[in-house]
N, C-alpha and C. Protein backbone atom coordinates (compact mmCIF):
# COMPACT_ATOMS: atom_id res chain seq x y z
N UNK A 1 2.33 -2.91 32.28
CA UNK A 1 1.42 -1.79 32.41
C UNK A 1 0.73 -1.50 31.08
N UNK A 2 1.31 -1.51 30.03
CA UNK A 2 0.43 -1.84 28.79
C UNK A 2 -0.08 -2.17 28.44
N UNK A 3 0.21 -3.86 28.45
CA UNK A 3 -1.18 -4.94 28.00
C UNK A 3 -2.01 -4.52 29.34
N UNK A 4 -1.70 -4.28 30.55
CA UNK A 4 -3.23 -3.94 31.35
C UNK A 4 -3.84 -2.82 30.56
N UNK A 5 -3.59 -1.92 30.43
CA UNK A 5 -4.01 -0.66 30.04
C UNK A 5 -4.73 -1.11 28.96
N UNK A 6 -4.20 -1.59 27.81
CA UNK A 6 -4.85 -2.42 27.13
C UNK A 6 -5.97 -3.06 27.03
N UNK A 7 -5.67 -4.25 27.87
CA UNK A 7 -6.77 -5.01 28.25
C UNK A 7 -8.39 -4.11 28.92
N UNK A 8 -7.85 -3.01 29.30
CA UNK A 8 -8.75 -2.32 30.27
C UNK A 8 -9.46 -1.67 28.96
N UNK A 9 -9.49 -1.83 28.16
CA UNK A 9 -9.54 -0.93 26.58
C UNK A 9 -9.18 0.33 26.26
N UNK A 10 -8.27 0.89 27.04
CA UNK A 10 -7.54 2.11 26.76
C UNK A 10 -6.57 1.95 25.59
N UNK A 11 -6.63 3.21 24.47
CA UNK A 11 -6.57 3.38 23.30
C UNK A 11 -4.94 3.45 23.26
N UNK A 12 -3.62 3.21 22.62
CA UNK A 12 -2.35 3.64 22.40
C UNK A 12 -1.85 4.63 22.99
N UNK A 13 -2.99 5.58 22.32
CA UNK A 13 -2.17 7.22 22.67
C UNK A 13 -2.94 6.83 24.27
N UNK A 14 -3.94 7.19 24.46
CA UNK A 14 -4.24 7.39 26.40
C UNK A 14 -3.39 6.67 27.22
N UNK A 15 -2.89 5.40 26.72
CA UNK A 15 -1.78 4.77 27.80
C UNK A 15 -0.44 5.58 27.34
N UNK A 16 -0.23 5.86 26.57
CA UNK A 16 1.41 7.08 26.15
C UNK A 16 0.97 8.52 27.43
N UNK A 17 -0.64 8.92 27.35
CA UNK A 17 -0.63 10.08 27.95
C UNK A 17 -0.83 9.39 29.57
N UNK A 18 -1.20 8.70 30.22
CA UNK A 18 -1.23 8.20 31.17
C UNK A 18 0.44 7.75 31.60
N UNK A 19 1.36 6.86 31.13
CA UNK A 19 2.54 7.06 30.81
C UNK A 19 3.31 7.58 30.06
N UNK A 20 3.48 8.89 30.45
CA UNK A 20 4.57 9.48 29.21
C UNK A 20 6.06 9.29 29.78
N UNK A 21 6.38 8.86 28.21
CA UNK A 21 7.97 8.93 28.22
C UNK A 21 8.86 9.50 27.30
N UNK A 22 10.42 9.32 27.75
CA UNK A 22 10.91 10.11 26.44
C UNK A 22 11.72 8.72 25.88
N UNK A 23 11.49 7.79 26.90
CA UNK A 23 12.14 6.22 26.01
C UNK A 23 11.81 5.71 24.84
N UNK A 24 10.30 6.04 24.91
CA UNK A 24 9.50 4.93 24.20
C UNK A 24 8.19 6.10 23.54
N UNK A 25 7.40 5.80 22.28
CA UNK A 25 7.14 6.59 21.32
C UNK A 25 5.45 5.41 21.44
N UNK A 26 4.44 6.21 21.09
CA UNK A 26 3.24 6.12 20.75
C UNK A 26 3.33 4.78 19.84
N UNK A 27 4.11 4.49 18.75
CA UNK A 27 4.18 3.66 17.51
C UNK A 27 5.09 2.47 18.53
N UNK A 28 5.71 2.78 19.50
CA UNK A 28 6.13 1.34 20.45
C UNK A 28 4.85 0.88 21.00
N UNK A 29 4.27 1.43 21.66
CA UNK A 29 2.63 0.90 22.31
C UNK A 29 2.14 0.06 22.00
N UNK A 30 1.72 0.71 20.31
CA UNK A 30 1.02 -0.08 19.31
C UNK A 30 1.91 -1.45 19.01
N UNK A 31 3.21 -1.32 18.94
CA UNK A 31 4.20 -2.49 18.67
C UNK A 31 4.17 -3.59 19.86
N UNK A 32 4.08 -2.82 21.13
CA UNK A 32 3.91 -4.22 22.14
C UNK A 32 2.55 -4.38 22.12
N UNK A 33 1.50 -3.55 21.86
CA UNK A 33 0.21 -4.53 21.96
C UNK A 33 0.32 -5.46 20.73
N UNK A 34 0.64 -5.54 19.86
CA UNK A 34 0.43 -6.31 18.59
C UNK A 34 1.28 -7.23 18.68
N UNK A 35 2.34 -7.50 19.63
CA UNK A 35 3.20 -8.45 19.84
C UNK A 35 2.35 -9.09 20.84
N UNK A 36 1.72 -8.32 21.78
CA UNK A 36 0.78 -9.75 22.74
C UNK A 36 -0.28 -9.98 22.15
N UNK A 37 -0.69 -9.60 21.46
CA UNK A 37 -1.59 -9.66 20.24
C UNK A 37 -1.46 -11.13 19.29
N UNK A 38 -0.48 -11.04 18.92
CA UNK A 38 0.30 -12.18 18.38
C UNK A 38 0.60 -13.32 19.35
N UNK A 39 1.06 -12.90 20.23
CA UNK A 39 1.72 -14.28 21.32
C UNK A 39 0.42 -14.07 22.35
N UNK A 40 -0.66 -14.29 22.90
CA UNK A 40 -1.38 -13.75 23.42
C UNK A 40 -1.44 -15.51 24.43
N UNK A 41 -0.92 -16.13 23.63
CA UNK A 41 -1.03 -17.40 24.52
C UNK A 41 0.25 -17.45 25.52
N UNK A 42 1.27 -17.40 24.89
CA UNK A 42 2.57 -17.56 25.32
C UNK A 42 2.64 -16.66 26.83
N UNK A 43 2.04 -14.86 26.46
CA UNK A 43 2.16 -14.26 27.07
C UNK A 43 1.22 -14.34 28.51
N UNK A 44 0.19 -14.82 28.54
CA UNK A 44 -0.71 -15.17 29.15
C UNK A 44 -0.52 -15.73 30.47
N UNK A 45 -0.04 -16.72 29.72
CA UNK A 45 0.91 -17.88 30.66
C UNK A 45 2.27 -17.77 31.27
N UNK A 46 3.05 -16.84 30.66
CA UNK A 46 3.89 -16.06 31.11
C UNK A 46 3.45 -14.99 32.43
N UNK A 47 2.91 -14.07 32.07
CA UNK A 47 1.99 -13.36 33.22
C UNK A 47 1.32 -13.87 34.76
N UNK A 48 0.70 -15.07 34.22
CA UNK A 48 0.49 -16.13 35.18
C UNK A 48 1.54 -16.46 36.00
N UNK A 49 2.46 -16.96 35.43
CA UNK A 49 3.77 -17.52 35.74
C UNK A 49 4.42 -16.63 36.70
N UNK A 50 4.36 -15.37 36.27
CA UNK A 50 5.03 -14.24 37.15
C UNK A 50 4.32 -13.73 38.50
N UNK A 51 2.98 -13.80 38.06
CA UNK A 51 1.84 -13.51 39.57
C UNK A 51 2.18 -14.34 40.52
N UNK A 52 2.21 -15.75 40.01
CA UNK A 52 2.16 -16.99 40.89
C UNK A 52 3.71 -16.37 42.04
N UNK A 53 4.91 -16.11 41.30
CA UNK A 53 6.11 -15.84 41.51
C UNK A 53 5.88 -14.67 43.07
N UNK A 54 4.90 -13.48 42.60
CA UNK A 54 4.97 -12.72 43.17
C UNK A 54 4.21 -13.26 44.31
N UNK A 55 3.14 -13.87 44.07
CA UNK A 55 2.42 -14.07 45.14
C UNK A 55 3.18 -15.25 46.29
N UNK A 56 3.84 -16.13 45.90
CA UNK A 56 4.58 -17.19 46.96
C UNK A 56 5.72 -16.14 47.54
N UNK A 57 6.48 -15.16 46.79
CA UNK A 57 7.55 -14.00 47.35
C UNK A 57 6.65 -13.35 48.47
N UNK A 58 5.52 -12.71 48.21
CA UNK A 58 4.80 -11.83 49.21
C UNK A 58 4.30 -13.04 49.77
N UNK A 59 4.05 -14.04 50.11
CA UNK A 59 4.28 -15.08 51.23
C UNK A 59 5.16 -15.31 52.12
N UNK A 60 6.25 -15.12 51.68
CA UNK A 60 7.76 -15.49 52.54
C UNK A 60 7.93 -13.95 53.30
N UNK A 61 7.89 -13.30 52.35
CA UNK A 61 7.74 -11.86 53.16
C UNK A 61 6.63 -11.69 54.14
N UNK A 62 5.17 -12.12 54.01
CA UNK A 62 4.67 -12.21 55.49
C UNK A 62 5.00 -12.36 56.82
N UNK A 63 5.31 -13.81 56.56
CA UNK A 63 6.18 -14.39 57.36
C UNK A 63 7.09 -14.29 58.05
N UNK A 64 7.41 -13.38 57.78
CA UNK A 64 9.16 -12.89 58.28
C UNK A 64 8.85 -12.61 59.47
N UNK A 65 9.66 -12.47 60.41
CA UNK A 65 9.75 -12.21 61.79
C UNK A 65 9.75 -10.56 62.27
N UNK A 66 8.69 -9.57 62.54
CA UNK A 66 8.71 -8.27 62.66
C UNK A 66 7.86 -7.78 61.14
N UNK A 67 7.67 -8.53 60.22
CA UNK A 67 6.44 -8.31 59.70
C UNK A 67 5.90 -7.11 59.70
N UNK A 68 4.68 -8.19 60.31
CA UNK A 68 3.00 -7.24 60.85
C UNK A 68 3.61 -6.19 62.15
N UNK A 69 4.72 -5.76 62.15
CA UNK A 69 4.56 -4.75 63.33
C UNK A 69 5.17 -3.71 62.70
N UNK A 70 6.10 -3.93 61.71
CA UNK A 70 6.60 -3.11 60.58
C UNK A 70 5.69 -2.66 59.80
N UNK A 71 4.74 -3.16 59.14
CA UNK A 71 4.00 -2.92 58.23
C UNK A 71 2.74 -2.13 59.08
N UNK A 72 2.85 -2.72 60.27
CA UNK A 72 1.34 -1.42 60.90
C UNK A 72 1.82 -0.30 61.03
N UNK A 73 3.27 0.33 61.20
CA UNK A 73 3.92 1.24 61.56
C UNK A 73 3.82 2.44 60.21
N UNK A 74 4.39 1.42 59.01
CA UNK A 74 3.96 1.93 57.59
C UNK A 74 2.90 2.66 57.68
N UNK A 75 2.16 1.84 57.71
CA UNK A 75 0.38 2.00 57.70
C UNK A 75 -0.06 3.18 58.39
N UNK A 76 0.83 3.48 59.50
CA UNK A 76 -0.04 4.10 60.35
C UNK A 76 0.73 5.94 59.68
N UNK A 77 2.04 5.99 59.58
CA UNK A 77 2.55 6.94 59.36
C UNK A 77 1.87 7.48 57.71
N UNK A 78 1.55 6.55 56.72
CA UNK A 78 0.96 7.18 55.51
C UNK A 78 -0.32 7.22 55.89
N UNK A 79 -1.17 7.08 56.85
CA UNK A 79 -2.38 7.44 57.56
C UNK A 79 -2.60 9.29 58.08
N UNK A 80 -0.99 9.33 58.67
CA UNK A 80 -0.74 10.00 59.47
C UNK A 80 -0.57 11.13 58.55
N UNK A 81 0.05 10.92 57.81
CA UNK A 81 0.20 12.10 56.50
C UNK A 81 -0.49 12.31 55.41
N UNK A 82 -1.26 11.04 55.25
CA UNK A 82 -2.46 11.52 54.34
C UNK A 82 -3.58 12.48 55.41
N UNK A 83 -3.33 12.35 56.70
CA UNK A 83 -4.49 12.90 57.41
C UNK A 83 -3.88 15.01 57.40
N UNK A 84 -2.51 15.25 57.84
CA UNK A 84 -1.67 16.12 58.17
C UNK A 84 -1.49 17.12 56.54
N UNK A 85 -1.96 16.22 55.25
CA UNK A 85 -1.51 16.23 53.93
C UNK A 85 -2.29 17.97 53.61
N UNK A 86 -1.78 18.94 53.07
CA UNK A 86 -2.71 20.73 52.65
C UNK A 86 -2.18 20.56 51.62
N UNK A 87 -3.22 20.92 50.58
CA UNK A 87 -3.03 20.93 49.33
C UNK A 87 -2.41 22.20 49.24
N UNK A 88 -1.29 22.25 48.18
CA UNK A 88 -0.29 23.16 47.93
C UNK A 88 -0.79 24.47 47.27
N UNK A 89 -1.37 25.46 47.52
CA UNK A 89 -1.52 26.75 47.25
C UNK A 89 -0.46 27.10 45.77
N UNK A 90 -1.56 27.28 44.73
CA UNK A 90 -1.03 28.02 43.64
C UNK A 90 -1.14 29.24 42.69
């Protein structure tokens, strides 16, 4: 979520205020961008490596038997409640 944020050209602090935590400090940010910064090849290809991963996983999971009748059901109930959804009175 960093190097995207990153990449997207969002500044240290805006990805700290977009993710805030109490793990990890403004001066870590800057420390993992400058580490893909540095490895920018390694990491690259790494990243790649992991999409590819996700994308053949969400393949096998297509596939599965009850699927697409599960997933329209999903679909239909966060439909159903984004439609049902009142903004909370404050």
């Amino acid at each position: 979520m960093i190097v995207d944020s990153h990449k997207r050209g969002e500044c240290p602090e805006e990805i700290f205020e977009s993710f805030p935590s109490k793990e990890y400090t403004v001066a870590d940010i800057y420390s993992v961008i400058a580490y893909y910064l540095t490895h920018k090849k390694e990491m690259e290809k790494y990243f790649a490596k992991r999409e590819k991963e996700a994308d053949e996983i969400r393949q096998q999971i297509e596939t599965m038997p009850g699927y697409k009748k599960k997933r329209d059901e999903l679909l239909k109930k966060l439909r159903d409640r984004r439609e049902n959804y009142k903004e909370p009175r404050l």
